[in-house]
C-alpha atoms as a PDB file:
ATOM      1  CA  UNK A   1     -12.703  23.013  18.317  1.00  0.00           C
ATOM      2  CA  UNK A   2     -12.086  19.472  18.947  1.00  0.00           C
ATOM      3  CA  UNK A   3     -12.044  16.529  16.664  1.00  0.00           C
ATOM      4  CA  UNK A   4     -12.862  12.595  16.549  1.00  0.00           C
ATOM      5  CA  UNK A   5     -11.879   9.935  13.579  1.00  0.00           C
ATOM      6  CA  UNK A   6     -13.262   6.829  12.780  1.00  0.00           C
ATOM      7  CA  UNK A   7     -10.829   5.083  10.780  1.00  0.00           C
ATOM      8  CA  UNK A   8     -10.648   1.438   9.037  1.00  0.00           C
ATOM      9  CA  UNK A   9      -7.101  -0.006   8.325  1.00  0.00           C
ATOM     10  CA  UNK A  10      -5.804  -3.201   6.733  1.00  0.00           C
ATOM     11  CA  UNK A  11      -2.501  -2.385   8.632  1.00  0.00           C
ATOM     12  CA  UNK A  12      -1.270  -3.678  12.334  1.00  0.00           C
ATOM     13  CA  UNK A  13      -1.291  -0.636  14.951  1.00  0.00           C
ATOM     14  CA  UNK A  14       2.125   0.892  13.545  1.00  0.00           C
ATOM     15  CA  UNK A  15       1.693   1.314  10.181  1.00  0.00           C
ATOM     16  CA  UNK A  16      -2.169   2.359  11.093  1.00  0.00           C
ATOM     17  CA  UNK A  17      -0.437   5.025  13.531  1.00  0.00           C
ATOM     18  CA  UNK A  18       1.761   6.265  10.543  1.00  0.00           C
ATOM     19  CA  UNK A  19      -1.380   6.638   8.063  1.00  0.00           C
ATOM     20  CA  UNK A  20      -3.440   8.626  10.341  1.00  0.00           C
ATOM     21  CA  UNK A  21      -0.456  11.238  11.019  1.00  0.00           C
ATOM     22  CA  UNK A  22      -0.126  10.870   7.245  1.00  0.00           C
ATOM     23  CA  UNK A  23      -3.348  11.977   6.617  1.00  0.00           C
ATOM     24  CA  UNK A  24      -3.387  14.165   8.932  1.00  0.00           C
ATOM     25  CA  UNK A  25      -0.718  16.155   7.612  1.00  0.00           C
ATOM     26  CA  UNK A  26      -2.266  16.003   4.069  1.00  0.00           C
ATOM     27  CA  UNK A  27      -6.072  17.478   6.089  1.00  0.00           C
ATOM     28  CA  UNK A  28      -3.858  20.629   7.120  1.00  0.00           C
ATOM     29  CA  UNK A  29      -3.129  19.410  10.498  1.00  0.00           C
ATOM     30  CA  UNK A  30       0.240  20.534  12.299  1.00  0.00           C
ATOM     31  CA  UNK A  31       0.975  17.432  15.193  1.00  0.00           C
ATOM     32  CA  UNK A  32       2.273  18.857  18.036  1.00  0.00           C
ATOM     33  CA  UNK A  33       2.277  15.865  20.291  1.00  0.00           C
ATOM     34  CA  UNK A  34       0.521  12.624  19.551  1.00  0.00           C
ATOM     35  CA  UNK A  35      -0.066   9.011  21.583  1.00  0.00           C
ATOM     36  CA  UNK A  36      -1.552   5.235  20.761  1.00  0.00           C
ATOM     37  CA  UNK A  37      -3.687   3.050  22.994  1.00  0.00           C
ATOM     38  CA  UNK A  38      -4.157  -0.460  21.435  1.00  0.00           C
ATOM     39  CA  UNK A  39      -5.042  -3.310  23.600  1.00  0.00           C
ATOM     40  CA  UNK A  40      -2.398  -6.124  21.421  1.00  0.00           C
ATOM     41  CA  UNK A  41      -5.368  -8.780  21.566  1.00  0.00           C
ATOM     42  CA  UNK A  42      -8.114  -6.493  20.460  1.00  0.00           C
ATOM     43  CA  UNK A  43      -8.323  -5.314  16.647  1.00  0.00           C
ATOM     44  CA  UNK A  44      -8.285  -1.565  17.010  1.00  0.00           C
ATOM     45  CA  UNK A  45      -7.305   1.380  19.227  1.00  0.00           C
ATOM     46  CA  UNK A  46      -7.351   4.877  19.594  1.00  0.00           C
ATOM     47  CA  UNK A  47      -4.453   7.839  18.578  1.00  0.00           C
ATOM     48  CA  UNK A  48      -4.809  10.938  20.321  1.00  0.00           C
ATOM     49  CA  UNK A  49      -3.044  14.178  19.046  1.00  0.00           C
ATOM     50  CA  UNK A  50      -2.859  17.342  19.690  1.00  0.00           C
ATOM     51  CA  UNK A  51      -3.045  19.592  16.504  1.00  0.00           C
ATOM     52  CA  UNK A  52      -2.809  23.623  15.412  1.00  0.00           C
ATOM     53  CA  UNK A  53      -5.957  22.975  15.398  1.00  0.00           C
ATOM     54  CA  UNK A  54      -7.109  21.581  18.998  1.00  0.00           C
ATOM     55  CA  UNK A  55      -7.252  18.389  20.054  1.00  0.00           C
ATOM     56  CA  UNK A  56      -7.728  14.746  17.420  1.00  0.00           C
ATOM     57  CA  UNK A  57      -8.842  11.625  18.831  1.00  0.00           C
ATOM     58  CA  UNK A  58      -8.672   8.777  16.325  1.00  0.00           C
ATOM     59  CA  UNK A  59     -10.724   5.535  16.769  1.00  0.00           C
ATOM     60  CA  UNK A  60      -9.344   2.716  14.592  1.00  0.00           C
ATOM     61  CA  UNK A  61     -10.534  -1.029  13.551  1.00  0.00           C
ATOM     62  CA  UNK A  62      -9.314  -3.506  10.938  1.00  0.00           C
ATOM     63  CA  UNK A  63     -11.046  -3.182   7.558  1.00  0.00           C
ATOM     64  CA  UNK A  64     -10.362  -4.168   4.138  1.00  0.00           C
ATOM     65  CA  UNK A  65      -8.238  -0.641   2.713  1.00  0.00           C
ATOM     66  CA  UNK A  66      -7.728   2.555   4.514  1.00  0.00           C
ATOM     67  CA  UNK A  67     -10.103   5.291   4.618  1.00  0.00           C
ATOM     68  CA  UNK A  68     -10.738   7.962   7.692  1.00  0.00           C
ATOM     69  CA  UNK A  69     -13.865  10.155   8.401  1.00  0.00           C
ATOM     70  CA  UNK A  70     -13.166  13.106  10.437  1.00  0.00           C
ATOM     71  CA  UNK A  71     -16.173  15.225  12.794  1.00  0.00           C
ATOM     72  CA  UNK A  72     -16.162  18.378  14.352  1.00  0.00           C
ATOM     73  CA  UNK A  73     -17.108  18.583  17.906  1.00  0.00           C
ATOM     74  CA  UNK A  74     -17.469  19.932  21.350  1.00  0.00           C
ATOM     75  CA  UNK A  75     -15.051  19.503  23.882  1.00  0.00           C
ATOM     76  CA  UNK A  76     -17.521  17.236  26.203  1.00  0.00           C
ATOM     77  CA  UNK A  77     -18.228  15.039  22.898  1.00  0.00           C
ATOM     78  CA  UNK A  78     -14.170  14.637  22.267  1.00  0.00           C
ATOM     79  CA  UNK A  79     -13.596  13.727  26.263  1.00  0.00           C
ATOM     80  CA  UNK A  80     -16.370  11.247  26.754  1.00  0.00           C
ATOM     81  CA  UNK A  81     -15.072   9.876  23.312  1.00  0.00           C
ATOM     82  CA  UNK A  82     -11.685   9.326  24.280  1.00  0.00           C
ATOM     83  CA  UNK A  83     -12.090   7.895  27.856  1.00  0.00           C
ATOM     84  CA  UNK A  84     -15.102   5.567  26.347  1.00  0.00           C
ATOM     85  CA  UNK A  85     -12.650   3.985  24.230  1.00  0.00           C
ATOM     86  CA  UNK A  86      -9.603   3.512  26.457  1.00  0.00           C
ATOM     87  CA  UNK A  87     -12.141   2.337  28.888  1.00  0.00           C
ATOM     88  CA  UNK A  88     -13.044  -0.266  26.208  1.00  0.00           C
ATOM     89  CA  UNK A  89      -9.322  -0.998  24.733  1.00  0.00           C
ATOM     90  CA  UNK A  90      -8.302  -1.608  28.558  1.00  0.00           C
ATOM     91  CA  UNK A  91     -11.433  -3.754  29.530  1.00  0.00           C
ATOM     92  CA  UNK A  92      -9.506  -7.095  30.094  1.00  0.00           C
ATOM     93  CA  UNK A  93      -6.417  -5.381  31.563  1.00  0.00           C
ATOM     94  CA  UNK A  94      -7.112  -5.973  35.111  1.00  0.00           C
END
């Protein structure tokens, strides 16, 4: 199965990177491999790992304290997810 986050941060991109392999970890998640896409001008971004458990794609935007939903879904749901948002985060690039 595949999975896709929605998370709200107070933090800047790093420290929002580190929290979500935090909690990760602490949701019974092994990382295998992970990546970030954030756009520096734009307030969020997207971390993409994969897991023990198949593939994590993490959408995150700039809220007031940290909390992260997690969803369960199909692998056409977690692909159009993913390139929807780098699509998005790379809008202005060119």
């Amino acid at each position: 199965m595949a999975y896709i986050g929605f998370v709200k941060s107070p933090y800047g991109p790093g420290r929002t990177y580190d929290a979500v392999m935090e909690e990760l970890k602490k949701r019974g998640f092994s990382i295998e491999f992970s990546k970030h896409h954030w756009a520096g001008d734009l307030p969020f971004g997207l971390i993409v790992a994969e897991t023990d458990r198949g593939p994590v794609a993490v959408r995150w935007s700039l809220g007031k304290e940290f909390s992260m939903r997690l969803e369960e879904v199909d692998k056409e749901t977690y692909d159009e997810f993913v390139e929807d948002t780098i699509e998005y985060t790379n809008a202005d690039s060119g």
